[in-house]
PDB file of N, CA and C in Angstrom:
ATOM      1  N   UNK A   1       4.239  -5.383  27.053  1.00  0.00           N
ATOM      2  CA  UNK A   1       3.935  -5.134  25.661  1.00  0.00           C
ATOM      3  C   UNK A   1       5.128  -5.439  24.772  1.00  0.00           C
ATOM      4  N   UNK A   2       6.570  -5.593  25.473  1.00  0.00           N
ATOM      5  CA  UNK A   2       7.828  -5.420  24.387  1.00  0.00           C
ATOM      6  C   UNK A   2       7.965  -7.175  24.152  1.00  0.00           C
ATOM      7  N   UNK A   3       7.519  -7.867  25.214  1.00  0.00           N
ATOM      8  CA  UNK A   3       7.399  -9.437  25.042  1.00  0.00           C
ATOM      9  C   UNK A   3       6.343  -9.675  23.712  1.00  0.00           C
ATOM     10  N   UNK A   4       5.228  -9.618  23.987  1.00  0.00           N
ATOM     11  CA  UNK A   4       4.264  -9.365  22.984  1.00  0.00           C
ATOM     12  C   UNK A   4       4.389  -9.066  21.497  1.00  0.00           C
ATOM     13  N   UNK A   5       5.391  -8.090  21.423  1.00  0.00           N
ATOM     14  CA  UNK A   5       5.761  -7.488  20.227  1.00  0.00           C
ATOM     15  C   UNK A   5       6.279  -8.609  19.633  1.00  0.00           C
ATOM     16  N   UNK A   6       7.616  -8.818  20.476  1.00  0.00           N
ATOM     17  CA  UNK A   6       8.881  -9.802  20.026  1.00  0.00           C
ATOM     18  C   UNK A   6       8.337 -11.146  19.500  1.00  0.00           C
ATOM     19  N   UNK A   7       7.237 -11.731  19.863  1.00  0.00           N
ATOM     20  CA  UNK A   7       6.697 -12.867  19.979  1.00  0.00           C
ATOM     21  C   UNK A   7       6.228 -12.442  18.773  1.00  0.00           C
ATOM     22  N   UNK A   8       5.324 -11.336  18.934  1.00  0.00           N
ATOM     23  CA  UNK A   8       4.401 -11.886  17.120  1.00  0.00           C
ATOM     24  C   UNK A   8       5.299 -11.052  16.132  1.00  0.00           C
ATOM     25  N   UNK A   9       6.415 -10.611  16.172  1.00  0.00           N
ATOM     26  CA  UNK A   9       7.281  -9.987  15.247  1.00  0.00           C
ATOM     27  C   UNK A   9       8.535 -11.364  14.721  1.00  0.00           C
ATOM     28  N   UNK A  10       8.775 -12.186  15.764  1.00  0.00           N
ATOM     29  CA  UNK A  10       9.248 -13.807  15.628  1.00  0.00           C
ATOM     30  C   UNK A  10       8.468 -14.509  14.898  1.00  0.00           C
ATOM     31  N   UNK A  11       6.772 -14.708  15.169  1.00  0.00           N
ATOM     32  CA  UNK A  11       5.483 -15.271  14.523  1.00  0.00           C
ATOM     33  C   UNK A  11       5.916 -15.043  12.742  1.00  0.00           C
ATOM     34  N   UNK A  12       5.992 -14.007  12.981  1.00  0.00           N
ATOM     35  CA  UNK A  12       5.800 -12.802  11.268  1.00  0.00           C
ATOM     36  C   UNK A  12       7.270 -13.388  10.819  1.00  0.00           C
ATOM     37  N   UNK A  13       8.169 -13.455  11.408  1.00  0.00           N
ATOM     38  CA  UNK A  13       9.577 -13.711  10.461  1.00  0.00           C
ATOM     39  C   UNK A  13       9.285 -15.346  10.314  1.00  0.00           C
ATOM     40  N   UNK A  14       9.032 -16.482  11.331  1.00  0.00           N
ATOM     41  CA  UNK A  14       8.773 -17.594  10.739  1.00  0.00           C
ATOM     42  C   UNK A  14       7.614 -17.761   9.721  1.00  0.00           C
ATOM     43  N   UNK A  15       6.877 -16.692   9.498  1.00  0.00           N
ATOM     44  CA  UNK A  15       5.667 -16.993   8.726  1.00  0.00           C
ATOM     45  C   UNK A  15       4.734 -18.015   9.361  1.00  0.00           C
ATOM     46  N   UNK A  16       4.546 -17.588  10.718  1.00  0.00           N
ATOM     47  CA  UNK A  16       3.420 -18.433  11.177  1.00  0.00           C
ATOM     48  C   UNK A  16       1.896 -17.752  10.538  1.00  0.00           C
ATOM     49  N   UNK A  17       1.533 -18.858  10.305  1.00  0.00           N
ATOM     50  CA  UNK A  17      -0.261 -17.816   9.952  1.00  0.00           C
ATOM     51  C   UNK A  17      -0.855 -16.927  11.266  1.00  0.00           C
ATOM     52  N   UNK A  18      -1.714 -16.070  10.275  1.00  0.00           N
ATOM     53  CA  UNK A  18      -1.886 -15.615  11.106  1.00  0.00           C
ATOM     54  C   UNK A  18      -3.683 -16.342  11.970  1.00  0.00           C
ATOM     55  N   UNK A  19      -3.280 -16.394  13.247  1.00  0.00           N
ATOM     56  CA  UNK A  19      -3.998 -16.917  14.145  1.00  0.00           C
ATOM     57  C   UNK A  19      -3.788 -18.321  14.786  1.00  0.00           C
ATOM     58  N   UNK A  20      -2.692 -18.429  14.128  1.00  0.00           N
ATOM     59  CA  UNK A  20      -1.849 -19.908  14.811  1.00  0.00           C
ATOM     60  C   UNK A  20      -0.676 -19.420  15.625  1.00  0.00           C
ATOM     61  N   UNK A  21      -0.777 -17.944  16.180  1.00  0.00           N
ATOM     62  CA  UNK A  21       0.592 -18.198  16.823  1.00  0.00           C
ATOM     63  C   UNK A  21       0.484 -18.502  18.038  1.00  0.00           C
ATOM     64  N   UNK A  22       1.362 -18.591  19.357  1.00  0.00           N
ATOM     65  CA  UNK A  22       0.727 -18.554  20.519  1.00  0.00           C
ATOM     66  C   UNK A  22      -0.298 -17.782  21.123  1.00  0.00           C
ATOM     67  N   UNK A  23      -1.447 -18.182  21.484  1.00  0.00           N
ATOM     68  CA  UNK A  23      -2.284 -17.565  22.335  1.00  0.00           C
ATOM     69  C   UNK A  23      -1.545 -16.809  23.363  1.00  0.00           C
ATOM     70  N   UNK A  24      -2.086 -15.442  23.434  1.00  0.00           N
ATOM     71  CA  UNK A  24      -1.332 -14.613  24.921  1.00  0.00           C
ATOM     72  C   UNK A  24      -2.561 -14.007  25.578  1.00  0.00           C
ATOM     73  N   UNK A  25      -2.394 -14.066  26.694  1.00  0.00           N
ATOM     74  CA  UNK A  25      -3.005 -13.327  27.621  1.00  0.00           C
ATOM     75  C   UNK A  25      -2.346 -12.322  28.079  1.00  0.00           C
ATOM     76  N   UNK A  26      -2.773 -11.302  28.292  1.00  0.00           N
ATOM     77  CA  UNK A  26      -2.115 -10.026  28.998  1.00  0.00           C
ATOM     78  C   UNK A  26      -3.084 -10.133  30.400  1.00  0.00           C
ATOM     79  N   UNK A  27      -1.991 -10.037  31.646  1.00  0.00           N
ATOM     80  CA  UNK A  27      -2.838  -9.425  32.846  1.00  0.00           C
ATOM     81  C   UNK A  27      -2.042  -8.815  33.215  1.00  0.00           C
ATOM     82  N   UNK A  28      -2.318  -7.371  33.807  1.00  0.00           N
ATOM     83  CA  UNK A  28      -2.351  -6.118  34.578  1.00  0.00           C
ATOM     84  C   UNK A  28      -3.012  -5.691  35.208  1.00  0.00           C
ATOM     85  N   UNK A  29      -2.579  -4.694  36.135  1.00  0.00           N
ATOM     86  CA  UNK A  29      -3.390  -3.998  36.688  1.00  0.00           C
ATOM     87  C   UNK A  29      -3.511  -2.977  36.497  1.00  0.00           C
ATOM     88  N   UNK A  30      -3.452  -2.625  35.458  1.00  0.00           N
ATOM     89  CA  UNK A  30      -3.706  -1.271  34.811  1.00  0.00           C
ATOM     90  C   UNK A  30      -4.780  -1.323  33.405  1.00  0.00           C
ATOM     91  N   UNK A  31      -5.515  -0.669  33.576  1.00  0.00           N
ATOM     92  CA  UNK A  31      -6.568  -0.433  31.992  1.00  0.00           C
ATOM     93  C   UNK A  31      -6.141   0.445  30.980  1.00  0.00           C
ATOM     94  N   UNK A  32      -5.084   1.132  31.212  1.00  0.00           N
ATOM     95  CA  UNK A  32      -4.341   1.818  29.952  1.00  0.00           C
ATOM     96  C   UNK A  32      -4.492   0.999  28.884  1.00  0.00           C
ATOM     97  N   UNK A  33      -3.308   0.168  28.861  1.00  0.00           N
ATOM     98  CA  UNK A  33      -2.651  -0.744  27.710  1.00  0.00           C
ATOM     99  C   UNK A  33      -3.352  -1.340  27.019  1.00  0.00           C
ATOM    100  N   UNK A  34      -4.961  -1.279  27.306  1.00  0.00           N
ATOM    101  CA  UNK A  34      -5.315  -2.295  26.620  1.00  0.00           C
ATOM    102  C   UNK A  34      -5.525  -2.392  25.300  1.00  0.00           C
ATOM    103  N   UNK A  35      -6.320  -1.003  24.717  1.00  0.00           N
ATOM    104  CA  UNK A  35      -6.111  -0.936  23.394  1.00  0.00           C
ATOM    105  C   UNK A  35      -4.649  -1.651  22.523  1.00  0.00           C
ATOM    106  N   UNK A  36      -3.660  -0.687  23.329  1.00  0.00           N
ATOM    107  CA  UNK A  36      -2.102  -1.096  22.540  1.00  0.00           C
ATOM    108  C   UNK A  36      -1.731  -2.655  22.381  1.00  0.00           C
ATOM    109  N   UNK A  37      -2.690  -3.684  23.643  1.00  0.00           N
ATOM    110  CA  UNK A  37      -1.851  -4.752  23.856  1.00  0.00           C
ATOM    111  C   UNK A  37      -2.911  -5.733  22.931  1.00  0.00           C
ATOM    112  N   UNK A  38      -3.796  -5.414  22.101  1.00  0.00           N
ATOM    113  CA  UNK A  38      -4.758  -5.715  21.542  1.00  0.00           C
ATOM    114  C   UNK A  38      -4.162  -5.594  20.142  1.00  0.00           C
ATOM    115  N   UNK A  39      -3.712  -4.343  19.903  1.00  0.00           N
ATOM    116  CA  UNK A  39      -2.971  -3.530  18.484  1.00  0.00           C
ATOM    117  C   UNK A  39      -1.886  -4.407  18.860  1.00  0.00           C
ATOM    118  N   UNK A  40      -1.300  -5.004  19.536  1.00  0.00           N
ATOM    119  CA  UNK A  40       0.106  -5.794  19.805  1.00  0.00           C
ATOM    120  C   UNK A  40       0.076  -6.944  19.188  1.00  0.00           C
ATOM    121  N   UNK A  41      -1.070  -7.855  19.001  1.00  0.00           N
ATOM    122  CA  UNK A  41      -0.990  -9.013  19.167  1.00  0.00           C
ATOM    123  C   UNK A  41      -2.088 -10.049  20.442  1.00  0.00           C
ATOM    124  N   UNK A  42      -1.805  -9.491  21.370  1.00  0.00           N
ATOM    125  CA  UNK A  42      -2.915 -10.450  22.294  1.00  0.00           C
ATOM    126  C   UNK A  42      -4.079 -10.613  22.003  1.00  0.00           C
ATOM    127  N   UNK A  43      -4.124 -11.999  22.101  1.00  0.00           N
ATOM    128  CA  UNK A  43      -5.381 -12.375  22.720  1.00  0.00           C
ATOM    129  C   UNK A  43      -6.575 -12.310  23.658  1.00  0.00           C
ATOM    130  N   UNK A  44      -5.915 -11.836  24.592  1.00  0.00           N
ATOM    131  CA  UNK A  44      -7.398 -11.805  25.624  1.00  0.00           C
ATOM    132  C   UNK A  44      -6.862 -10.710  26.570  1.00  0.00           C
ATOM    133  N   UNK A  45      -7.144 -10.341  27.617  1.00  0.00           N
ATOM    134  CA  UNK A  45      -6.912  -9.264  28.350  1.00  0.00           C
ATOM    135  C   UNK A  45      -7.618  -9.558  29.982  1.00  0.00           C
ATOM    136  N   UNK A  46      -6.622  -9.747  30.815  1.00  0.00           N
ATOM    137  CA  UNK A  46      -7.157  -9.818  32.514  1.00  0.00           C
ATOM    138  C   UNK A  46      -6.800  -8.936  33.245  1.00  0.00           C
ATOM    139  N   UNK A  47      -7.515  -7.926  33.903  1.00  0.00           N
ATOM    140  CA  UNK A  47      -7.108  -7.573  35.100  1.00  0.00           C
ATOM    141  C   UNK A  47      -7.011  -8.028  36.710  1.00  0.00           C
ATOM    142  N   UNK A  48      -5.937  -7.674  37.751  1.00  0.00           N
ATOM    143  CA  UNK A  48      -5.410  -8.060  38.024  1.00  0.00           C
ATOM    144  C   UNK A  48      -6.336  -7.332  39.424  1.00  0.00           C
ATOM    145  N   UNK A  49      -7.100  -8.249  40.464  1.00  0.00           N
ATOM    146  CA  UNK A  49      -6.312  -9.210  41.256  1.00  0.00           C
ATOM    147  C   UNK A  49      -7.114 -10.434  40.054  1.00  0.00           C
ATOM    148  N   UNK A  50      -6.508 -11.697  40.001  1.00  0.00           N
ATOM    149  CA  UNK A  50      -6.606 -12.255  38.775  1.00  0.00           C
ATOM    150  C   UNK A  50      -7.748 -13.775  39.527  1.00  0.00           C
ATOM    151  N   UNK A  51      -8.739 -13.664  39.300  1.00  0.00           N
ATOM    152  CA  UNK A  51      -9.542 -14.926  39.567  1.00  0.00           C
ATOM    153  C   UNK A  51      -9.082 -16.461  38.835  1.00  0.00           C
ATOM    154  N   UNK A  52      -8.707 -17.178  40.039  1.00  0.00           N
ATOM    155  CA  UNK A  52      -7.904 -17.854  39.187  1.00  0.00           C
ATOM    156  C   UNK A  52      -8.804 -18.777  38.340  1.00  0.00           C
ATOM    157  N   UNK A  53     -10.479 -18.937  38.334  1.00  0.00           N
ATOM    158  CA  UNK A  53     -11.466 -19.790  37.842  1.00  0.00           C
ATOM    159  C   UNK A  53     -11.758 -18.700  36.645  1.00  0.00           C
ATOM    160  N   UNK A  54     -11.763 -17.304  36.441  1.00  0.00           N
ATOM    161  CA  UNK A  54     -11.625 -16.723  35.378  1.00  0.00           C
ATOM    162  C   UNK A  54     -10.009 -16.821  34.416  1.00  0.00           C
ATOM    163  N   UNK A  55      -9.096 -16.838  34.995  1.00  0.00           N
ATOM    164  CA  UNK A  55      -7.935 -17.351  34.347  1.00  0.00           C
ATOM    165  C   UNK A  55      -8.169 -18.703  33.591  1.00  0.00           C
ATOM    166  N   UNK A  56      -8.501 -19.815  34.077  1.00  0.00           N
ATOM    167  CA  UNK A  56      -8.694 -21.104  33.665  1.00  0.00           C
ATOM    168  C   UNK A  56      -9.213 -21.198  32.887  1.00  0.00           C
ATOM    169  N   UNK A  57     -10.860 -20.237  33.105  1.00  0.00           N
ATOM    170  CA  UNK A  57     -11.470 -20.127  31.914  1.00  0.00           C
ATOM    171  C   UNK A  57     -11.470 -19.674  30.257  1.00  0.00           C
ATOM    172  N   UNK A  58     -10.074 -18.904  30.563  1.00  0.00           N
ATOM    173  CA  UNK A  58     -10.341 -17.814  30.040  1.00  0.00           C
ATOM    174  C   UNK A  58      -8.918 -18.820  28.633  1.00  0.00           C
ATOM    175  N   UNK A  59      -7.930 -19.031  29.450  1.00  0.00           N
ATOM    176  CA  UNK A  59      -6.916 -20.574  28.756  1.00  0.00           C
ATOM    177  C   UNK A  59      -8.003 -21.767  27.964  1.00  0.00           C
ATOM    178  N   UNK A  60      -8.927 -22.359  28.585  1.00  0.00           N
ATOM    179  CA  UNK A  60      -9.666 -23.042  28.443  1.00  0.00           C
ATOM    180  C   UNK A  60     -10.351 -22.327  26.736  1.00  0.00           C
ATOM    181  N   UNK A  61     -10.764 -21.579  26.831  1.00  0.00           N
ATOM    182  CA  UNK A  61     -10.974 -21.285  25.588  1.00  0.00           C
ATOM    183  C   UNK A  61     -10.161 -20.487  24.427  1.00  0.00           C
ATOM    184  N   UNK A  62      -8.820 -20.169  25.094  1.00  0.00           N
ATOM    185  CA  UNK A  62      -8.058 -19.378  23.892  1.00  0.00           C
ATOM    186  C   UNK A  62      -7.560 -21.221  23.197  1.00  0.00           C
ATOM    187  N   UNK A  63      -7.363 -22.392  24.081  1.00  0.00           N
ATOM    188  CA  UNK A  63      -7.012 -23.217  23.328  1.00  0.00           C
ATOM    189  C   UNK A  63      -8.107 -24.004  22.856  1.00  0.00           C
ATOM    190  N   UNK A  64      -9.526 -24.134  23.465  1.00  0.00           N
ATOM    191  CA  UNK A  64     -10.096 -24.534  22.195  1.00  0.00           C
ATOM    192  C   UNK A  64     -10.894 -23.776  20.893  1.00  0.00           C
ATOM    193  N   UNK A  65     -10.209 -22.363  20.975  1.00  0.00           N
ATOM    194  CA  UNK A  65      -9.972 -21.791  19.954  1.00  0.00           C
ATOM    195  C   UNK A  65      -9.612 -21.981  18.773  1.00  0.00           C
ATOM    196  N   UNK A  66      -8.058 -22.201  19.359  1.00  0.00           N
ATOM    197  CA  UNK A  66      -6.965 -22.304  18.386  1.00  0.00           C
ATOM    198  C   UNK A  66      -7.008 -24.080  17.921  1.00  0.00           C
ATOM    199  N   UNK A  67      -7.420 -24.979  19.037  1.00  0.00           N
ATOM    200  CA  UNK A  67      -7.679 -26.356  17.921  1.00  0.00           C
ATOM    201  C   UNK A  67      -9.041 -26.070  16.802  1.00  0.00           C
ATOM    202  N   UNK A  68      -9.336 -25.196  16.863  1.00  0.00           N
ATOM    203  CA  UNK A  68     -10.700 -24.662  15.610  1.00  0.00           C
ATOM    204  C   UNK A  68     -10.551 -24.221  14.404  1.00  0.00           C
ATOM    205  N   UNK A  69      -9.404 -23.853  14.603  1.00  0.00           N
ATOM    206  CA  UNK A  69      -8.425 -23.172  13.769  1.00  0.00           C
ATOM    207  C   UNK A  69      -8.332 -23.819  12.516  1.00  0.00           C
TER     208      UNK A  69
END
C-alpha cells in the first residue's frame, strides 16, 4: 500500500490526470486491504495463488482501458 501511495502522490505532484496514471494491480493474499488499496489508488485487485490466465486478463484490460482514455 506505501508503493501505491508514493506512486499516485508522484501522479498528483506531476499533475498527471486523473486516470492516466499507471495502471496498478494489487495481489495478495490477504482480503483485508482491499477497501484501503482501492481508497489508495489501484486499479484492480488479485488474490493470491494468482491464475496466471486471470492475471493476463486482467493487464489485458487495465491497458485497453487506459488507451480509451
Amino acid at each position: 500500500l506505501e508503493v501505491l501511495r508514493r506512486i499516485r502522490d508522484t501522479e498528483k505532484e506531476n499533475k498527471t490526470p486523473e486516470g492516466k496514471g499507471i495502471p496498478i494491480i494489487m495481489v495478495t493474499a490477504f482480503k483485508e486491504p482491499f477497501m484501503e488499496s482501492f481508497k489508495s489508488g489501484c486499479d484492480a485487485y488479485i488474490l493470491k495463488p494468482v491464475d496466471p490466465d486471470t492475471l493476463i486478463a486482467k493487464i489485458d484490460q487495465l491497458l485497453e482501458a487506459s488507451q480509451n482514455r
